[in-house]
PDB file of N, CA and C in Angstrom:
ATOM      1  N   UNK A   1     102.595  84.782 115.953  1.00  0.00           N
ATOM      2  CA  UNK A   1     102.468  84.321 114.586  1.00  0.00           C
ATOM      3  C   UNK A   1     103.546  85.014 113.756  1.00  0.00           C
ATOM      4  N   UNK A   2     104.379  84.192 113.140  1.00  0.00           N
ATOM      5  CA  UNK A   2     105.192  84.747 112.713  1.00  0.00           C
ATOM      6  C   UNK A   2     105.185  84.996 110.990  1.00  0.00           C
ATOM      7  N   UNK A   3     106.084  86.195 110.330  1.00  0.00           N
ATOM      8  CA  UNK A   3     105.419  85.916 108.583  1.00  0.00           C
ATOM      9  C   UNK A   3     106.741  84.910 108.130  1.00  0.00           C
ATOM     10  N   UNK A   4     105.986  84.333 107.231  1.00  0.00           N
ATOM     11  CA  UNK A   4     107.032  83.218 106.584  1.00  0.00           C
ATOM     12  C   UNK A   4     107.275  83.649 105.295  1.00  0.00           C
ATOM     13  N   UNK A   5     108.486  83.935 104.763  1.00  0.00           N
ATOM     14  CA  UNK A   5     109.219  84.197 103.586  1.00  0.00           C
ATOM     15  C   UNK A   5     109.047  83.530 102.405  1.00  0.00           C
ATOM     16  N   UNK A   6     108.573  83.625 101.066  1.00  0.00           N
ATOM     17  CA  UNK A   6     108.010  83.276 100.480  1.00  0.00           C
ATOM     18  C   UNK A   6     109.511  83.320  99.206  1.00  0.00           C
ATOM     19  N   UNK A   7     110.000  83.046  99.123  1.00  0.00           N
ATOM     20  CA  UNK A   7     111.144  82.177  98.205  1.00  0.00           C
ATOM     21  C   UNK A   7     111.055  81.773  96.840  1.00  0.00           C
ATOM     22  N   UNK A   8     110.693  82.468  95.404  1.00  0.00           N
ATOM     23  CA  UNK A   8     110.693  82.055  94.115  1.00  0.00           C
ATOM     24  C   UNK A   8     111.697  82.156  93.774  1.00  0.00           C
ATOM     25  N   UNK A   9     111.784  80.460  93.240  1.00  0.00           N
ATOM     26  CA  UNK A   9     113.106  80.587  92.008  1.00  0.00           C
ATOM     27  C   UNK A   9     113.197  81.007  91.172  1.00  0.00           C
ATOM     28  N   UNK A  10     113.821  81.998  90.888  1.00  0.00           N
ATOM     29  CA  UNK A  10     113.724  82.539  89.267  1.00  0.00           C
ATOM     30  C   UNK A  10     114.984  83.315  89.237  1.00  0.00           C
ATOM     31  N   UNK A  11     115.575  83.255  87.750  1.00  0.00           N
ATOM     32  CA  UNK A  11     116.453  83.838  87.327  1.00  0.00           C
ATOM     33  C   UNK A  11     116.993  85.695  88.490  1.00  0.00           C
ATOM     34  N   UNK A  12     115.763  86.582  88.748  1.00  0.00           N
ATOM     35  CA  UNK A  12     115.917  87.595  89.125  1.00  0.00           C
ATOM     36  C   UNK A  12     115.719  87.355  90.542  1.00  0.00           C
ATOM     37  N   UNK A  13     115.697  86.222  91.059  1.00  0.00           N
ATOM     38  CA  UNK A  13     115.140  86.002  92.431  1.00  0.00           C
ATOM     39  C   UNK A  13     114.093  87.001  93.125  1.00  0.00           C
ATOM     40  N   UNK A  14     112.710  86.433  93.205  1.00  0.00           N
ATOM     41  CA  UNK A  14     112.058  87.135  94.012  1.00  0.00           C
ATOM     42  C   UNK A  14     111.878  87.197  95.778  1.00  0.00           C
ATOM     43  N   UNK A  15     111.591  87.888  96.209  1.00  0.00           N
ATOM     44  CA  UNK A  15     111.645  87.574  97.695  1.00  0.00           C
ATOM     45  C   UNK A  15     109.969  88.365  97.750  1.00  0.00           C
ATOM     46  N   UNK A  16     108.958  87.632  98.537  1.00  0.00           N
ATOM     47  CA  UNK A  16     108.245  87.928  99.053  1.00  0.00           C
ATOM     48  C   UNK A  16     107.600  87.850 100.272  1.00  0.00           C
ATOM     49  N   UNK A  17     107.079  88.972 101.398  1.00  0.00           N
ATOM     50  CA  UNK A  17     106.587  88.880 102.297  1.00  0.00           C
ATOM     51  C   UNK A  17     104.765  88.194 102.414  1.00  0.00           C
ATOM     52  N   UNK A  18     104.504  86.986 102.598  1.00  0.00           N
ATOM     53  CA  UNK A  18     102.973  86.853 102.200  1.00  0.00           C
ATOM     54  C   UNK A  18     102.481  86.221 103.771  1.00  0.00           C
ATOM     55  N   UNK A  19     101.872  86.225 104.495  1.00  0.00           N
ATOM     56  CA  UNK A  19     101.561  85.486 105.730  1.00  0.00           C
ATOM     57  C   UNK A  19     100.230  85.031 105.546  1.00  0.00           C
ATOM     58  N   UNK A  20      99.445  83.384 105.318  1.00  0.00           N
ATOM     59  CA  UNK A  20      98.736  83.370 105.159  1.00  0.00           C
ATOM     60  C   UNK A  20      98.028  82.853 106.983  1.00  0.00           C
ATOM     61  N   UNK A  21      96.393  83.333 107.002  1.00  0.00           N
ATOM     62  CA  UNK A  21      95.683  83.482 108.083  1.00  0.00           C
ATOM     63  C   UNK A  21      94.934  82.049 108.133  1.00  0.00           C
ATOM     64  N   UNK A  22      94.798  81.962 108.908  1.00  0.00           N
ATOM     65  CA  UNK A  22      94.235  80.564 109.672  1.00  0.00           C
ATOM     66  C   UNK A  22      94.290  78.996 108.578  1.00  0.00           C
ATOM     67  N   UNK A  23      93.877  78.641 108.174  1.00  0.00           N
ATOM     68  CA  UNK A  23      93.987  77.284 107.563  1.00  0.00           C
ATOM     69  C   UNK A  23      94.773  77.326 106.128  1.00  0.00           C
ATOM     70  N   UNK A  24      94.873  78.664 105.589  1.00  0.00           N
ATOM     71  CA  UNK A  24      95.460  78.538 104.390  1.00  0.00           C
ATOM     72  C   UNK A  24      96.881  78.154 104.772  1.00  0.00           C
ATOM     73  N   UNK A  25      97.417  78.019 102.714  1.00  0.00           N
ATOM     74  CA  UNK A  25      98.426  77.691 102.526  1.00  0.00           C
ATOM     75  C   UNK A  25      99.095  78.487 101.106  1.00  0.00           C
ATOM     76  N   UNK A  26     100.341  79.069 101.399  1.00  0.00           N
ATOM     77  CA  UNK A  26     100.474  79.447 100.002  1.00  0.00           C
ATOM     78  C   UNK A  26     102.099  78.262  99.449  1.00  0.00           C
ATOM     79  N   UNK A  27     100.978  78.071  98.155  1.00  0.00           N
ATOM     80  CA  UNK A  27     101.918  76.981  97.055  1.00  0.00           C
ATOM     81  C   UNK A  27     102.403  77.460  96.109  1.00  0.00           C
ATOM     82  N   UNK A  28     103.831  77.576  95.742  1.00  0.00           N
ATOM     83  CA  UNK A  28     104.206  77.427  94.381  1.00  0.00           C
ATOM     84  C   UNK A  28     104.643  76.912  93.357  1.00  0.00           C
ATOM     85  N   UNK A  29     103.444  76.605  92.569  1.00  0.00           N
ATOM     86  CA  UNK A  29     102.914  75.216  91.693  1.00  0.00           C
ATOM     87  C   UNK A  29     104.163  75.405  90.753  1.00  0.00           C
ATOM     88  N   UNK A  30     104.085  73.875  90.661  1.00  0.00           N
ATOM     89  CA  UNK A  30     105.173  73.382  89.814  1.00  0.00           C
ATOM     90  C   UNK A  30     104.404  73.081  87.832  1.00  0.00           C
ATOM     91  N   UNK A  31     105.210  73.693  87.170  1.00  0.00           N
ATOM     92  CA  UNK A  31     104.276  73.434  85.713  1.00  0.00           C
ATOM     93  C   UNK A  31     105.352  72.666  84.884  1.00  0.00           C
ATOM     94  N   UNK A  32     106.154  71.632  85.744  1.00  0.00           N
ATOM     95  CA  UNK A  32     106.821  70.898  84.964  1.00  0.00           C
ATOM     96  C   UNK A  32     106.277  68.992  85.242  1.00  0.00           C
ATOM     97  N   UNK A  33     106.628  68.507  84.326  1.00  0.00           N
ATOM     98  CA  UNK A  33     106.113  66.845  84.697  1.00  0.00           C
ATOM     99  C   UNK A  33     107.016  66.184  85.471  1.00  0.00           C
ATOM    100  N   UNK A  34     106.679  65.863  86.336  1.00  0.00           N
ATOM    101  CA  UNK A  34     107.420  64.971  87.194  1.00  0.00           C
ATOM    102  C   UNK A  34     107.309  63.418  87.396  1.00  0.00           C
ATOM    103  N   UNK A  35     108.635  62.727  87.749  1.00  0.00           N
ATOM    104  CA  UNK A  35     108.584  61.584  88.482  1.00  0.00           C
ATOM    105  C   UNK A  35     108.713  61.182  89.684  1.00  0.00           C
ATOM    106  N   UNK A  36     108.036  61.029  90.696  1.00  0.00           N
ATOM    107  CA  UNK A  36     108.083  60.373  91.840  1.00  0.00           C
ATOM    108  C   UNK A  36     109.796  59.534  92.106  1.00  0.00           C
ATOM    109  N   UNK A  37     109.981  58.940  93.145  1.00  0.00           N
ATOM    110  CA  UNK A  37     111.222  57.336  93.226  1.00  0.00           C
ATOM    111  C   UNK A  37     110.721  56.683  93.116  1.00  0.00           C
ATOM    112  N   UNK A  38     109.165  56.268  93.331  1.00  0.00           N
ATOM    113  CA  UNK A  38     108.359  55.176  93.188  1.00  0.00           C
ATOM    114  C   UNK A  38     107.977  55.142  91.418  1.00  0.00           C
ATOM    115  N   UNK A  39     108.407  56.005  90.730  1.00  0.00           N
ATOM    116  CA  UNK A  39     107.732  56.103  89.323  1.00  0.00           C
ATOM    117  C   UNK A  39     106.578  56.707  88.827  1.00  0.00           C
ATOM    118  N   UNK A  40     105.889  57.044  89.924  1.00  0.00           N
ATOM    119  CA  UNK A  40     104.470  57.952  89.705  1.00  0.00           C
ATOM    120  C   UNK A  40     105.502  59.094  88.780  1.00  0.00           C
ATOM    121  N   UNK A  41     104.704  59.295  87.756  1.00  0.00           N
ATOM    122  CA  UNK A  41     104.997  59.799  86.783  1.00  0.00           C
ATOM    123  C   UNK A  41     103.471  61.192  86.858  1.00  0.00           C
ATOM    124  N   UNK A  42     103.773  62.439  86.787  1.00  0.00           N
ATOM    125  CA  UNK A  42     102.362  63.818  88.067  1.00  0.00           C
ATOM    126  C   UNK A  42     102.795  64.634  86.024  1.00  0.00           C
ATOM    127  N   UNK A  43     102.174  64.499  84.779  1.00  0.00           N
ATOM    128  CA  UNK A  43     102.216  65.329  84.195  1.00  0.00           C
ATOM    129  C   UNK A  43     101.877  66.418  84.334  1.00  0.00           C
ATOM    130  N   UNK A  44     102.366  67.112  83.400  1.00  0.00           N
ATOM    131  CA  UNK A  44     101.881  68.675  83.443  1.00  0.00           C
ATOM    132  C   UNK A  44     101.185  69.198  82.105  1.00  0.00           C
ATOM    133  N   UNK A  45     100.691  68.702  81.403  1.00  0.00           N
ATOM    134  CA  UNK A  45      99.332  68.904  80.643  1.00  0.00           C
ATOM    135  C   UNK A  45      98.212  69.661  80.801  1.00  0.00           C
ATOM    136  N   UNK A  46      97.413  70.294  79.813  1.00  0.00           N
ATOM    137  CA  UNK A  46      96.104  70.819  80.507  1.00  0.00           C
ATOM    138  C   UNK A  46      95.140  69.724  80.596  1.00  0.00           C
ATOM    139  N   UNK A  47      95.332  68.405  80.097  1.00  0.00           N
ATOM    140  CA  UNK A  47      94.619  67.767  80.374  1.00  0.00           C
ATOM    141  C   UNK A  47      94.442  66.820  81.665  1.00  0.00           C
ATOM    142  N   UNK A  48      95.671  66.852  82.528  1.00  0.00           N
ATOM    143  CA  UNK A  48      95.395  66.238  84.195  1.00  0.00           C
ATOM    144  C   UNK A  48      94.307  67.239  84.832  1.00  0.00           C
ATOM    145  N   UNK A  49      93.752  66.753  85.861  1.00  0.00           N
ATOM    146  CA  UNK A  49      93.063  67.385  86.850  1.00  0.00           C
ATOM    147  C   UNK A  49      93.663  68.271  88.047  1.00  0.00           C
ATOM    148  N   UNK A  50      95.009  67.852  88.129  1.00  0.00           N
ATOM    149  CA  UNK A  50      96.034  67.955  89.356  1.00  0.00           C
ATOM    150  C   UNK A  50      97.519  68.841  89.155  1.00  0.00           C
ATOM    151  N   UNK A  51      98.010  69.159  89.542  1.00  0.00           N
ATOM    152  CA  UNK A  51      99.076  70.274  90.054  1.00  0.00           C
ATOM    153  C   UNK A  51      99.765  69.839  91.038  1.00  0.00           C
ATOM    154  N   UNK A  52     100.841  69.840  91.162  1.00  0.00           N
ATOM    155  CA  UNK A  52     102.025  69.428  92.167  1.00  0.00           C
ATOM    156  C   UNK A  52     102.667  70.912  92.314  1.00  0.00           C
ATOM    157  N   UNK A  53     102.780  71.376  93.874  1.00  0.00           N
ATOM    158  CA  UNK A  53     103.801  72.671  94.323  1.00  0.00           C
ATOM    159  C   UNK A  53     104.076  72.028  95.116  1.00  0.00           C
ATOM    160  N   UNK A  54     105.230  73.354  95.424  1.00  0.00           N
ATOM    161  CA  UNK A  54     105.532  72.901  96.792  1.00  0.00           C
ATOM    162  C   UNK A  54     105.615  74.119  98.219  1.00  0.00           C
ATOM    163  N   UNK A  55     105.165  73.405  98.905  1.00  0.00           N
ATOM    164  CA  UNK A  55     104.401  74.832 100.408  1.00  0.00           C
ATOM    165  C   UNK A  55     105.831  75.596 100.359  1.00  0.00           C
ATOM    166  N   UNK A  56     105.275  77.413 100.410  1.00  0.00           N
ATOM    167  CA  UNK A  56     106.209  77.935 100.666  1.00  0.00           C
ATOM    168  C   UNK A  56     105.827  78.730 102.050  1.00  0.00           C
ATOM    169  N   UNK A  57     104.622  78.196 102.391  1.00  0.00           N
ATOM    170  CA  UNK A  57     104.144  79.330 103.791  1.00  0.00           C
ATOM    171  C   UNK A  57     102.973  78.493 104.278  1.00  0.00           C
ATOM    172  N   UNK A  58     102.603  78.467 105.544  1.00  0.00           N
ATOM    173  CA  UNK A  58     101.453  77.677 106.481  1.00  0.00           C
ATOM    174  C   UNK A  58     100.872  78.641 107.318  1.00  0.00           C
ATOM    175  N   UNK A  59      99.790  78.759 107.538  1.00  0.00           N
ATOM    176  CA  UNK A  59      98.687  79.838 108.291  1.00  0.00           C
ATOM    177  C   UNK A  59      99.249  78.606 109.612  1.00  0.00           C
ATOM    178  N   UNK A  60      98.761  79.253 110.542  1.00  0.00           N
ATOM    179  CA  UNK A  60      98.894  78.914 112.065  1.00  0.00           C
ATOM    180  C   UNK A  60      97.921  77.569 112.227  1.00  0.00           C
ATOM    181  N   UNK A  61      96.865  77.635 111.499  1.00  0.00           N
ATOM    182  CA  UNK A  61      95.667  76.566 112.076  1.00  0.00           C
ATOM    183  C   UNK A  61      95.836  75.450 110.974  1.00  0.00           C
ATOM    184  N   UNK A  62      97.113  75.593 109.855  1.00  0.00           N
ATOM    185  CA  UNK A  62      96.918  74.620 109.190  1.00  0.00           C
ATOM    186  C   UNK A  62      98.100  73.353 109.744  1.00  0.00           C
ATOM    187  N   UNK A  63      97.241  72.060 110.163  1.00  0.00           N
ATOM    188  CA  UNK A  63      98.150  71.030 110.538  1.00  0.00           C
ATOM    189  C   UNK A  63      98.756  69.934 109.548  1.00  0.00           C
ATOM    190  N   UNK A  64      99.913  69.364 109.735  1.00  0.00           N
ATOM    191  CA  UNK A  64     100.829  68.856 109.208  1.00  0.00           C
ATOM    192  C   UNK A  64     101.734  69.092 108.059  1.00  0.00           C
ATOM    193  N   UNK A  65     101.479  70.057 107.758  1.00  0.00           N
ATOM    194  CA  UNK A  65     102.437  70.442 106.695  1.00  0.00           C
ATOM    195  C   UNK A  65     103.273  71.384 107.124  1.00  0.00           C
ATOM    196  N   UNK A  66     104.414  71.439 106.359  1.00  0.00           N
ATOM    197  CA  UNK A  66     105.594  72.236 106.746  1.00  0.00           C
ATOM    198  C   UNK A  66     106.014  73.080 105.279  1.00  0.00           C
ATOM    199  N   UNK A  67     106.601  74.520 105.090  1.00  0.00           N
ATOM    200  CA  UNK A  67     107.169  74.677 104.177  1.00  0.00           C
ATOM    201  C   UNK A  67     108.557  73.921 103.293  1.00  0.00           C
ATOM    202  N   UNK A  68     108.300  73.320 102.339  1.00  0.00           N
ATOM    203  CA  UNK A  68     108.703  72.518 101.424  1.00  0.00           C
ATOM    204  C   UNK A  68     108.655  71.663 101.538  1.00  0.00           C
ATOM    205  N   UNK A  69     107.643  71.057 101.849  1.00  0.00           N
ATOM    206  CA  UNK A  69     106.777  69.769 100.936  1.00  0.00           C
ATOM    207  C   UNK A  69     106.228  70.186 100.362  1.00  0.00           C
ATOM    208  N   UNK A  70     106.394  68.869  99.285  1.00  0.00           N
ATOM    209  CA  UNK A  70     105.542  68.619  97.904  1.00  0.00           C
ATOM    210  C   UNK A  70     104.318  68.447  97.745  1.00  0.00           C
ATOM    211  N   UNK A  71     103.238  69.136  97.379  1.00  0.00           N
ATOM    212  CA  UNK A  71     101.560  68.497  97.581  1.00  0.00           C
ATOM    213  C   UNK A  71     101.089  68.264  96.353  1.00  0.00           C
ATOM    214  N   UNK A  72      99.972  67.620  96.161  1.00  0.00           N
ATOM    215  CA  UNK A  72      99.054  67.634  95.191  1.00  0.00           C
ATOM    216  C   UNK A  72      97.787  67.930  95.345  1.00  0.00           C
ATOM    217  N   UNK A  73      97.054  68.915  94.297  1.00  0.00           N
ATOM    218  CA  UNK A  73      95.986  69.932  94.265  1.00  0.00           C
ATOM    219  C   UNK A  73      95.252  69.828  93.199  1.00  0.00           C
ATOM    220  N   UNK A  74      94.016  69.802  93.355  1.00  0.00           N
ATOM    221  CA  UNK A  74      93.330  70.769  92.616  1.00  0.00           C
ATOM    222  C   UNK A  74      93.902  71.297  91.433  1.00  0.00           C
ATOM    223  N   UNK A  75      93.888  71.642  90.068  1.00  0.00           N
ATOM    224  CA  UNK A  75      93.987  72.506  89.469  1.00  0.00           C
ATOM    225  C   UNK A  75      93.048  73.427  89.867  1.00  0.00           C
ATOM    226  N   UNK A  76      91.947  73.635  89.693  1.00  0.00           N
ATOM    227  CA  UNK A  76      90.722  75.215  90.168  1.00  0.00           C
ATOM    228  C   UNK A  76      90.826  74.951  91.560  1.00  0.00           C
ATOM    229  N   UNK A  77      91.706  74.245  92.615  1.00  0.00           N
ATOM    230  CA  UNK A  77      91.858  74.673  93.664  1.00  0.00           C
ATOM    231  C   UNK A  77      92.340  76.268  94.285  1.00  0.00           C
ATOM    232  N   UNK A  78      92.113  77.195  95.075  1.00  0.00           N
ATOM    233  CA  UNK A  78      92.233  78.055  95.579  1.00  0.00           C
ATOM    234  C   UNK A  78      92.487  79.325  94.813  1.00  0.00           C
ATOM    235  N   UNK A  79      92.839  80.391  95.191  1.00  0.00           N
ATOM    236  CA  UNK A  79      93.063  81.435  94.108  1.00  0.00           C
ATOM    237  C   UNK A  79      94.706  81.663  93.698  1.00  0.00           C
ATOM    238  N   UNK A  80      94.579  82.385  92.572  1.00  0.00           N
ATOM    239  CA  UNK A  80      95.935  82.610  91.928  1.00  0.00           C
ATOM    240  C   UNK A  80      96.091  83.862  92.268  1.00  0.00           C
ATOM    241  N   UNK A  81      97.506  83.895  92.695  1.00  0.00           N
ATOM    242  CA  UNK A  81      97.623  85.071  93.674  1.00  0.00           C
ATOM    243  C   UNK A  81      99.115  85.586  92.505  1.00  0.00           C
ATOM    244  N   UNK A  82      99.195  86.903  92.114  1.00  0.00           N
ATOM    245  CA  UNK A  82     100.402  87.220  91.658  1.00  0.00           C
ATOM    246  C   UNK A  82     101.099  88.837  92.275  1.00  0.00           C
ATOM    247  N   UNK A  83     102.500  88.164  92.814  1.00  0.00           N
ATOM    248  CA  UNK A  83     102.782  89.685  93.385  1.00  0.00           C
ATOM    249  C   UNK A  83     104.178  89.997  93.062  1.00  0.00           C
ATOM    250  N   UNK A  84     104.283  91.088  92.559  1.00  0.00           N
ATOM    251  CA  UNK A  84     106.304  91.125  91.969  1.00  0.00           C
ATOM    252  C   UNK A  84     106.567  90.071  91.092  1.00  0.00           C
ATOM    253  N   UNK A  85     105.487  89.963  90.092  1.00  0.00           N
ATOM    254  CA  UNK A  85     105.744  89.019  88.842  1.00  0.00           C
ATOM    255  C   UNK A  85     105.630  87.685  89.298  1.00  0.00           C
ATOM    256  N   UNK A  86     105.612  87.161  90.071  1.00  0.00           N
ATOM    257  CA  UNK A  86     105.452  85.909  90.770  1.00  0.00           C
ATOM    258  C   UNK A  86     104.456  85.021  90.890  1.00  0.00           C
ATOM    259  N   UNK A  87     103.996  84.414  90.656  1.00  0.00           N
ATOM    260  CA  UNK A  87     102.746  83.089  90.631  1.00  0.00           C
ATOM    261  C   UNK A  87     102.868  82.068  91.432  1.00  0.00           C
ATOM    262  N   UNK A  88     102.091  82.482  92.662  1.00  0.00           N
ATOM    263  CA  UNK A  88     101.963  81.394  93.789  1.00  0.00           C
ATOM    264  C   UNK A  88     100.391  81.351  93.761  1.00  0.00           C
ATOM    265  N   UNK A  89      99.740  80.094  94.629  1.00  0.00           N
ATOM    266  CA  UNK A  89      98.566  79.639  94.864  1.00  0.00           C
ATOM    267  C   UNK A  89      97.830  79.943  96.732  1.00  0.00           C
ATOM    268  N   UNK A  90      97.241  80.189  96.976  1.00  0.00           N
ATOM    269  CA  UNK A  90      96.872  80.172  97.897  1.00  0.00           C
ATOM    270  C   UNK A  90      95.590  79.342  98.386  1.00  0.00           C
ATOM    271  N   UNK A  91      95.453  78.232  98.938  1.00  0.00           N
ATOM    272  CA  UNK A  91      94.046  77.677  99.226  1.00  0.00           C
ATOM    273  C   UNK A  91      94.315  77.043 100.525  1.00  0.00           C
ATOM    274  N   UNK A  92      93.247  76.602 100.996  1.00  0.00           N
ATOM    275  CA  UNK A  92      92.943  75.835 102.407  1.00  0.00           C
ATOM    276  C   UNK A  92      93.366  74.705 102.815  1.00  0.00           C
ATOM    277  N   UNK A  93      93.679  74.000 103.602  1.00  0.00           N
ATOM    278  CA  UNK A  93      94.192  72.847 103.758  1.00  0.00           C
ATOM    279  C   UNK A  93      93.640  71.990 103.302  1.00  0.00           C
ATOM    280  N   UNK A  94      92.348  71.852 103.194  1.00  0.00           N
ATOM    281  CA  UNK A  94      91.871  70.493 103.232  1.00  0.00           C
ATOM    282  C   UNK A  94      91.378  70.835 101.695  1.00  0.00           C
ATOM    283  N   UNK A  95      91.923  71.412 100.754  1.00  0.00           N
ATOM    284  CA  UNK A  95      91.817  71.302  99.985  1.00  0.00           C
ATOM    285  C   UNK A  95      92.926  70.611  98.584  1.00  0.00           C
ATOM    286  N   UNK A  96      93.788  69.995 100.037  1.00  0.00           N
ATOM    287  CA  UNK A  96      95.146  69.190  99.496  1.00  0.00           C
ATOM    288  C   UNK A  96      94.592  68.021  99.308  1.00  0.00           C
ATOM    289  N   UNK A  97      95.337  67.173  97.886  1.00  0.00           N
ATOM    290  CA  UNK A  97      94.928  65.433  98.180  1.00  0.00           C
ATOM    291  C   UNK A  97      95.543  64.759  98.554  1.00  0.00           C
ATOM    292  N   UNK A  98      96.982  65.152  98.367  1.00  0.00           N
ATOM    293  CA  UNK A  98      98.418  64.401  98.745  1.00  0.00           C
ATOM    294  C   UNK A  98      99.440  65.105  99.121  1.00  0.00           C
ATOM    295  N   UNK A  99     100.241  64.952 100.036  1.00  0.00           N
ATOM    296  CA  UNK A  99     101.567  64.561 100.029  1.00  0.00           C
ATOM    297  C   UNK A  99     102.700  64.201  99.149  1.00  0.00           C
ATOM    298  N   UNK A 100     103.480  64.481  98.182  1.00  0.00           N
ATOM    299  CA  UNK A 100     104.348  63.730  97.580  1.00  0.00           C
ATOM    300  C   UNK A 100     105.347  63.718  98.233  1.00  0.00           C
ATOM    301  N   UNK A 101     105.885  62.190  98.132  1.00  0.00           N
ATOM    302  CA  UNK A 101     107.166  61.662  98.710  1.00  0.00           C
ATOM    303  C   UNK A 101     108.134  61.638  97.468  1.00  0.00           C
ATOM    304  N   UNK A 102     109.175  62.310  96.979  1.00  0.00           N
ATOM    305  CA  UNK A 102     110.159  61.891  96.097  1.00  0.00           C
ATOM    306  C   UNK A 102     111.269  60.967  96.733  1.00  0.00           C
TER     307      UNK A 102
END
């Protein structure tokens, strides 16, 4: 099992070591509005239900996803994890609803 590098964009670039264990996933949610190519238009409001990141790390038991794809979540999906100033998500697989295809 190997640890997967956890990659925030930000001005000071962070680098973090995070390895998540069996089905999790760690995400780092996107808080801007987006458009799909198809036009799905994913706001970023407090008033959606949903959150778009994108995987920066996969536990061993979680299937089909790869680091960097795009998902859609839960907002009170999984916990908020902050380390070296950084704000990533961590929750379970099957606590994804989608896939986004841009």
């Amino acid at each position: 099992m190997a640890i997967l590098r956890v990659m925030v964009q930000d001005p000071q670039r962070i680098d973090l070591s995070l390895e998540p264990l069996d089905d999790y996933l760690v995400i780092h949610p996107s808080d801007e509005e987006s458009e799909t190519r198809t036009g799905l238009i994913i706001p970023a409001s407090t008033v959606t239900e949903c959150r778009t990141g994108i995987v920066t790390a996969v536990g061993p038991e979680a299937s089909g996803l790869e680091p960097g794809d795009k998902v859609l979540f839960p907002k009170d999906a999984g916990f908020d994890v902050r380390l070296a100033g950084a704000e990533v998500k961590v929750l379970r697989r099957d606590q994804l609803i989608a896939r986004v295809h841009d």
